[in-house]
Protein backbone atom coordinates (compact mmCIF):
# COMPACT_ATOMS: atom_id res chain seq x y z
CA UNK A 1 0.00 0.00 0.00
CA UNK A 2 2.65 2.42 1.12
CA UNK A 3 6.97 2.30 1.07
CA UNK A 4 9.47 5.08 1.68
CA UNK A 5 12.86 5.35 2.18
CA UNK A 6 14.24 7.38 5.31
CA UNK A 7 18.17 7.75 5.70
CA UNK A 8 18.46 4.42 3.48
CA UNK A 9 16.28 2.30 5.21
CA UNK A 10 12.70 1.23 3.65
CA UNK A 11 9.50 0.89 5.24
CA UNK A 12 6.82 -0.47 3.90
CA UNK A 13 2.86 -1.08 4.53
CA UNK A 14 1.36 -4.33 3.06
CA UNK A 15 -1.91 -4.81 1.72
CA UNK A 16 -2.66 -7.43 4.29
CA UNK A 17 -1.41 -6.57 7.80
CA UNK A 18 -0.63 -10.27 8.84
CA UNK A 19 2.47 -9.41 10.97
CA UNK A 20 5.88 -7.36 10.38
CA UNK A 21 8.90 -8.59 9.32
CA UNK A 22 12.80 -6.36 9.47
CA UNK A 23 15.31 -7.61 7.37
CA UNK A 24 19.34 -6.75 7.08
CA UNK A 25 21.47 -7.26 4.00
CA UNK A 26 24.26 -8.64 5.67
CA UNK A 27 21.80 -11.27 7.10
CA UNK A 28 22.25 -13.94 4.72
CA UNK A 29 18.58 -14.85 3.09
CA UNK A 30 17.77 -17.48 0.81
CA UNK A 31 18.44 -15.62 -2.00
CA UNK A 32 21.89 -14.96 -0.77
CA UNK A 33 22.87 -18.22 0.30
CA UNK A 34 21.77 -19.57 -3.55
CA UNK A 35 23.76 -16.81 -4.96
CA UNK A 36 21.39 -14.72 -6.42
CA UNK A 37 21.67 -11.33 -4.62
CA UNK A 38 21.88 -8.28 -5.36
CA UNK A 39 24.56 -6.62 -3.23
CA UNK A 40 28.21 -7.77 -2.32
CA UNK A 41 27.98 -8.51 1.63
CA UNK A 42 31.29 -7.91 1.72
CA UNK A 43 30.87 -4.00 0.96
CA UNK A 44 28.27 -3.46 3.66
CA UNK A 45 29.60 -2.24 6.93
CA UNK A 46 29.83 -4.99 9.46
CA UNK A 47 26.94 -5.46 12.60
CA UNK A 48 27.22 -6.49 15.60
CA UNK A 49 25.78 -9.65 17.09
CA UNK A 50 23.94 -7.65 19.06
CA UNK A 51 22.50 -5.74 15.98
CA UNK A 52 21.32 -9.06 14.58
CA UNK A 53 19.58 -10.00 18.05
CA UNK A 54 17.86 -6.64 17.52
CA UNK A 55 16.74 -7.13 14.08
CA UNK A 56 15.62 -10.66 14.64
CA UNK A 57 13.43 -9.96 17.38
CA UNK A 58 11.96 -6.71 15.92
CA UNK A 59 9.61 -8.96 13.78
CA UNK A 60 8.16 -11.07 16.31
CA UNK A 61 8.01 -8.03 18.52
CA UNK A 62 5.59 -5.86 16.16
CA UNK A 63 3.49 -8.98 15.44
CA UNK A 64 2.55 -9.48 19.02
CA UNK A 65 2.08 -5.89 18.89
CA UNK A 66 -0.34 -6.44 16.56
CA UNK A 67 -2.28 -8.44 18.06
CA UNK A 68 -2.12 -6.47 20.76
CA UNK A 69 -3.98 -3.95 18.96
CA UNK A 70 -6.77 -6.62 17.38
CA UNK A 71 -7.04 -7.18 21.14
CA UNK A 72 -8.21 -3.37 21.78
CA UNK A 73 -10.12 -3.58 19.00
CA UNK A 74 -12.34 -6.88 20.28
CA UNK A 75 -12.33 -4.90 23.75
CA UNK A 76 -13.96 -2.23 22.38
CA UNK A 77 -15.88 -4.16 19.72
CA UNK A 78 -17.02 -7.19 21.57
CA UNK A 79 -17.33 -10.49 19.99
CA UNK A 80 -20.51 -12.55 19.99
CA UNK A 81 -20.80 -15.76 22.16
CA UNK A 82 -23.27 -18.39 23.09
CA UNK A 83 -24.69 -19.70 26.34
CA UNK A 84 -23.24 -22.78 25.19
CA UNK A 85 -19.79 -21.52 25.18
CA UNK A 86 -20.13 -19.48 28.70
CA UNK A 87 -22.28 -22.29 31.30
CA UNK A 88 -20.77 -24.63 33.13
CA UNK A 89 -24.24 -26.10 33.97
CA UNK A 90 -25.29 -29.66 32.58
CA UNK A 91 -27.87 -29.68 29.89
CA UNK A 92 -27.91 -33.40 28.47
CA UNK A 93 -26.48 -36.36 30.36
CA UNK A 94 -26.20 -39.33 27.51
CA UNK A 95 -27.83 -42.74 29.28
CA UNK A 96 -25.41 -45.11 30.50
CA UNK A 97 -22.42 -42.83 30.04
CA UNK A 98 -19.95 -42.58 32.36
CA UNK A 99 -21.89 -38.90 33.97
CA UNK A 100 -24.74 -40.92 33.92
CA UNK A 101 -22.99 -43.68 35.85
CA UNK A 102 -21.69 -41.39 38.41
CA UNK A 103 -24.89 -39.90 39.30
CA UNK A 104 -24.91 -36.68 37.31
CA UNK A 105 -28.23 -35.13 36.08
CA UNK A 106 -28.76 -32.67 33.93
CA UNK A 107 -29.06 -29.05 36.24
CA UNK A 108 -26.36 -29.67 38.11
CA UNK A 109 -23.93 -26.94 37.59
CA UNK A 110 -20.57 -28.08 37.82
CA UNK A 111 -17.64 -25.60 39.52
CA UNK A 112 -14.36 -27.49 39.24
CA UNK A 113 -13.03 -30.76 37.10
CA UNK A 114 -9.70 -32.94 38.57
CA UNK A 115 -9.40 -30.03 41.25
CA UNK A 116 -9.50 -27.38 39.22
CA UNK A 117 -12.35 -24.77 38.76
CA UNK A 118 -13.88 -24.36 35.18
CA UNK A 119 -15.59 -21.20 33.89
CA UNK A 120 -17.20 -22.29 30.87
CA UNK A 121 -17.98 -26.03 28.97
CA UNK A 122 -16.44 -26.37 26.02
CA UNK A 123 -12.74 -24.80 24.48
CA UNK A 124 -9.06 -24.07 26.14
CA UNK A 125 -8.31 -23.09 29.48
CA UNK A 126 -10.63 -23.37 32.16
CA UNK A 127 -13.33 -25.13 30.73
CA UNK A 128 -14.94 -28.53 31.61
CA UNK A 129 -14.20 -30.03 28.29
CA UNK A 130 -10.35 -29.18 28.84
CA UNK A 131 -10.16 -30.47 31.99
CA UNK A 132 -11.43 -34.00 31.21
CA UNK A 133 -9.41 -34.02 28.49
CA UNK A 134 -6.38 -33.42 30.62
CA UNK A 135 -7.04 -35.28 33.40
CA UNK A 136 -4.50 -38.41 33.67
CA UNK A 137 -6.12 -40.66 36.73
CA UNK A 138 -8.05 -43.44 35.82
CA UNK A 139 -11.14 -41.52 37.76
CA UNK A 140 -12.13 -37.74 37.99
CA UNK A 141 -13.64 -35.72 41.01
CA UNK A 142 -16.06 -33.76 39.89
CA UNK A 143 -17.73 -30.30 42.54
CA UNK A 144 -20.77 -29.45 41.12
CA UNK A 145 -23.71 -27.56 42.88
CA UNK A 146 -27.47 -29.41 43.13
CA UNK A 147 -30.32 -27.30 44.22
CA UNK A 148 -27.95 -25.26 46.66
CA UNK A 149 -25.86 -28.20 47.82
CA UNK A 150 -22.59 -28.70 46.38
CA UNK A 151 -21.77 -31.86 46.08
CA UNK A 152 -18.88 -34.41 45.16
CA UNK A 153 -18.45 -37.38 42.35
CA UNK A 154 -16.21 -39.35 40.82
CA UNK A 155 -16.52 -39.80 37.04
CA UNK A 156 -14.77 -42.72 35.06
CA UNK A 157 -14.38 -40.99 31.31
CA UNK A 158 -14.00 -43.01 28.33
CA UNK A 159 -12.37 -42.60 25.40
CA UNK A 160 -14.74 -43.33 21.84
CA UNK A 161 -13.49 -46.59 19.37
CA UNK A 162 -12.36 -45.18 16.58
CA UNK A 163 -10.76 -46.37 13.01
CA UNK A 164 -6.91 -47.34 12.01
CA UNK A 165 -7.07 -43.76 9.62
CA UNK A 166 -9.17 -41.60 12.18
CA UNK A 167 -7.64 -39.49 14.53
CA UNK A 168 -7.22 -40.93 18.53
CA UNK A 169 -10.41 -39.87 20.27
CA UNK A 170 -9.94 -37.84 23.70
CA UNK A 171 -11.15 -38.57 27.47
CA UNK A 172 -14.96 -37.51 27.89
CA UNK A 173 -18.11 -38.10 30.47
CA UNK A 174 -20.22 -37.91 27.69
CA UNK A 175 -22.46 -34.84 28.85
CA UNK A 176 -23.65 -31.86 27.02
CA UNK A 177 -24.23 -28.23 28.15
CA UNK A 178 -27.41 -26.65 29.04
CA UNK A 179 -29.14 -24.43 26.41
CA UNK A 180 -32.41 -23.17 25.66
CA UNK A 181 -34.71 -25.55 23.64
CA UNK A 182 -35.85 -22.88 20.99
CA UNK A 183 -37.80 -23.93 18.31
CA UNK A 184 -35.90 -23.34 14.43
CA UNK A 185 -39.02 -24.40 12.72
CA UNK A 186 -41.90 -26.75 12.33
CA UNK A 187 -42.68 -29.57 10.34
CA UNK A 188 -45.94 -28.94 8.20
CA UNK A 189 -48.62 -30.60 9.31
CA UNK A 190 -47.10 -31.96 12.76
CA UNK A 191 -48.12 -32.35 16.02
CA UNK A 192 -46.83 -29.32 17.30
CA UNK A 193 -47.69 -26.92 14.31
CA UNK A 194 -51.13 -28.36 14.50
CA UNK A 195 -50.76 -27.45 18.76
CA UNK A 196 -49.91 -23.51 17.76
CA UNK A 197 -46.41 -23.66 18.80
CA UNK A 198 -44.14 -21.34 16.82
CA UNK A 199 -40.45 -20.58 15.51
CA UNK A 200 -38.84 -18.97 18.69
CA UNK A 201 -41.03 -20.15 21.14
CA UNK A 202 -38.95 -21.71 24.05
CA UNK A 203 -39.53 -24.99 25.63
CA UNK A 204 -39.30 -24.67 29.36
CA UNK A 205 -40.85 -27.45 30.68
CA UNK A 206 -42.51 -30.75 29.70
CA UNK A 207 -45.12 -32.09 32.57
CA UNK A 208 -43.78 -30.02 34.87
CA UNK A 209 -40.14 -31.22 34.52
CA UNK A 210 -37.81 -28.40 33.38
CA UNK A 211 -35.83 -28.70 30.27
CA UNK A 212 -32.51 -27.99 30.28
CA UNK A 213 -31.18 -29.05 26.73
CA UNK A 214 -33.54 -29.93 23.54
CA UNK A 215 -32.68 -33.74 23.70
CA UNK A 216 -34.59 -33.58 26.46
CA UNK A 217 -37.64 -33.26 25.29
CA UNK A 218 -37.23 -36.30 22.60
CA UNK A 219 -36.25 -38.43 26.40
CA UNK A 220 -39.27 -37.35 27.89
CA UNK A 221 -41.29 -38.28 24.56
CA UNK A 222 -39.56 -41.88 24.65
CA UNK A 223 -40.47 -42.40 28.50
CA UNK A 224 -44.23 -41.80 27.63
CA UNK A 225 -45.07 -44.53 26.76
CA UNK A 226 -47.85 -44.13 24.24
CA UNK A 227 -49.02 -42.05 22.23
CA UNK A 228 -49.99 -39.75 25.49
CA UNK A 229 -50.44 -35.89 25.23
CA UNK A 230 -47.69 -34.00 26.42
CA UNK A 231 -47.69 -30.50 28.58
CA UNK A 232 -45.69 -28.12 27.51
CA UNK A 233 -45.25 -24.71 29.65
CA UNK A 234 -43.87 -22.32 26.46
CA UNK A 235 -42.44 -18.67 26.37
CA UNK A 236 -43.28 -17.19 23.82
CA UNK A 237 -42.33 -12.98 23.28
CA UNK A 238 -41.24 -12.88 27.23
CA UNK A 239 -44.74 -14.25 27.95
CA UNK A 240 -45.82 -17.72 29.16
CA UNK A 241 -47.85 -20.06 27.57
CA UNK A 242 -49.35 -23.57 28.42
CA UNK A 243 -49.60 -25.69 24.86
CA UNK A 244 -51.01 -29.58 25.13
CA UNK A 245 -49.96 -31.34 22.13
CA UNK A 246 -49.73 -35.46 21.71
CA UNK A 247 -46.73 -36.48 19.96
CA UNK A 248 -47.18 -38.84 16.65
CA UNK A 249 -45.15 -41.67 14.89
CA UNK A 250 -44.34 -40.12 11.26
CA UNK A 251 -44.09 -42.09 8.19
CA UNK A 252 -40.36 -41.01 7.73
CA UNK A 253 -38.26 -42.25 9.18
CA UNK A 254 -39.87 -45.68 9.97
CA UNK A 255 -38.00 -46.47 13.15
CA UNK A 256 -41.32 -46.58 15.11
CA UNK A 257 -40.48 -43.49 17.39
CA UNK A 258 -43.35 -40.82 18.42
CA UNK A 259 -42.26 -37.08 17.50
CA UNK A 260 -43.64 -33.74 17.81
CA UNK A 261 -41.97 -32.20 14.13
CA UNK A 262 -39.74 -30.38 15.77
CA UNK A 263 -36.28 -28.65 14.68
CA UNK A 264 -34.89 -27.24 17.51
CA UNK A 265 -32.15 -24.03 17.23
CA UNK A 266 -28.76 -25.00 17.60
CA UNK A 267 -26.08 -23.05 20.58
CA UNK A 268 -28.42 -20.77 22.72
CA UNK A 269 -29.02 -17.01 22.39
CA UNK A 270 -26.25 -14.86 21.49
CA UNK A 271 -24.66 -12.25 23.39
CA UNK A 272 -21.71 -9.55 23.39
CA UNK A 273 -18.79 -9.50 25.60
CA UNK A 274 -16.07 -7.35 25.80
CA UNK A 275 -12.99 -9.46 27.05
CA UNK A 276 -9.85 -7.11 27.89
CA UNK A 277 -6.69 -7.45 26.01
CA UNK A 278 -4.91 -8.63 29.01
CA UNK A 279 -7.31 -11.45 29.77
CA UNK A 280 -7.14 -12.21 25.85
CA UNK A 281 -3.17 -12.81 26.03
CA UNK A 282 -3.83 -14.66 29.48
CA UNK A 283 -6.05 -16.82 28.11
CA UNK A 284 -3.69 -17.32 24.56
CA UNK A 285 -0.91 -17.83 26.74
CA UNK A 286 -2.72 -20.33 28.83
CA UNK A 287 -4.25 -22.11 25.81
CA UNK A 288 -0.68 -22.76 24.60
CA UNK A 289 1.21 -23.84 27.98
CA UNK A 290 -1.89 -26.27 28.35
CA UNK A 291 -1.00 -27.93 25.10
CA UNK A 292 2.81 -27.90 25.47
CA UNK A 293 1.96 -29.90 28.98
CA UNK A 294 -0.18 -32.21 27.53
CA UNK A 295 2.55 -32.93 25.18
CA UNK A 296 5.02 -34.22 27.29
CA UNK A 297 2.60 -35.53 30.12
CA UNK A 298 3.94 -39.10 29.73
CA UNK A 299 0.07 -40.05 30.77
């Protein structure tokens, strides 16, 4: 975009700003050490060692620096997240996984993994996924909080069979986190459309049970046995509703199981935070010594 010379040195602005780079003639390049540049090294003025410490670390320097600034930027900016990415609480507990095992339910909000606390589910750091992953006993405490009592378990996580070409699968309790069951849309003619439940309407409870992840509702559907008529307490536009609708066993697919034509919206409601640029390198930083320990844990 932009280059100038100042007292014989060139600086220069690129078109994309992907990180800086400072170069030195007599610092041999490619080009130089195949014989193909332009100016006899020998005719330069000598550096110092110390000058080619200098130069070699300016160009890492200004790239952190820039990302430095993209951190600023997200500060001030925000960037969106969902309440999938920030709770720690369980939504889904699979049956006969190893949660399920140990006597987790879904509710249960969970404050530390292996003795360490976790601040959200899923991703680096301090999350619940992470810490699973990295635990190396054969069993893992987990603190979690039940109706105001916190209590204590130990989970035994499994690792998922997986093919000679497929990558190794990693430790897991086999639980999912807790998000809204929103309705994405409505198959025509089902159950529920023919109940008057709508795109965005939010399933909060189902006979008086509350629902804590989507899949619940389909467990709830398999436990009544029947083709019985379901309550569902709805909110719909901040306002709640109570919708009776009897779930149905569709012609496709033909595995026999009653449904209400549901699609349910994936990851939660969105929302903005503003994360500041020191917590962003804390948390890079932290992503990165996590791996490197995981890579030589000999477990």
């Amino acid at each position: 975009i932009w280059k100038t010379k100042i007292n014989g040195i060139e600086y220069a602005l690129g078109t994309i700003p992907a990180g800086g780079y400072v170069s030195l003639p007599q610092m041999a390049t490619m080009e130089a050490v195949e014989g193909k540049t332009q100016s006899d090294a020998e005719q330069l003025p000598p550096i110092s060692a110390l000058d080619k410490i200098i130069v070699a670390f300016a160009g890492p320097l200004f790239s952190f620096g820039l990302a430095i600034a993209f951190a600023f930027v997200v500060w001030v900016v925000g960037r969106p997240v969902s309440e999938v990415e920030t709770t720690t609480t369980i939504g889904y507990v699979l049956t006969n996984g190893p949660a399920a095992k140990a006597g987790l339910l879904p509710g249960d909000r969970i404050l530390a993994v292996d003795g360490k606390p976790v601040k959200k589910f899923g991703g680096m750091g301090e999350s619940i996924q992470w810490r699973v992953i990295r635990s190396e006993d054969p069993s893992i405490p987990v603190l979690f909080v039940r109706q105001g009592e916190t209590n204590r378990l130990l989970v035994t996580p499994v690792k998922e069979a997986t093919k000679a070409w497929e990558r190794k699968s990693l430790r897991q309790i086999q639980i999912e986190p807790a998000q809204p069951a929103i309705i994405g849309r409505l198959a025509t003619n089902s159950p529920a459309a023919r109940a008057g439940l709508q795109p965005n309407d939010e399933v909060v409870a189902v006979n008086g049970l509350p629902v804590f992840h989507p899949a619940l509702v389909a467990d709830f559907i398999a436990t009544n046995t029947g083709p019985k008529e379901l309550k569902l307490k709805v909110v719909r536009d901040g306002r709640p509703l109570e919708v009776a609708v009897t779930p149905e066993i569709p012609l496709q697919p033909d595995d026999q199981r009653p449904r209400l034509g549901i699609v349910w919206s994936d990851g939660g409601k969105l929302k903005l935070v503003h994360p500041g640029p020191w917590e962003q390198v804390v948390d890079s930083v932290g992503a990165l010594v996590s791996t490197l320990d995981a890579l030589f844990s000999r477990k």
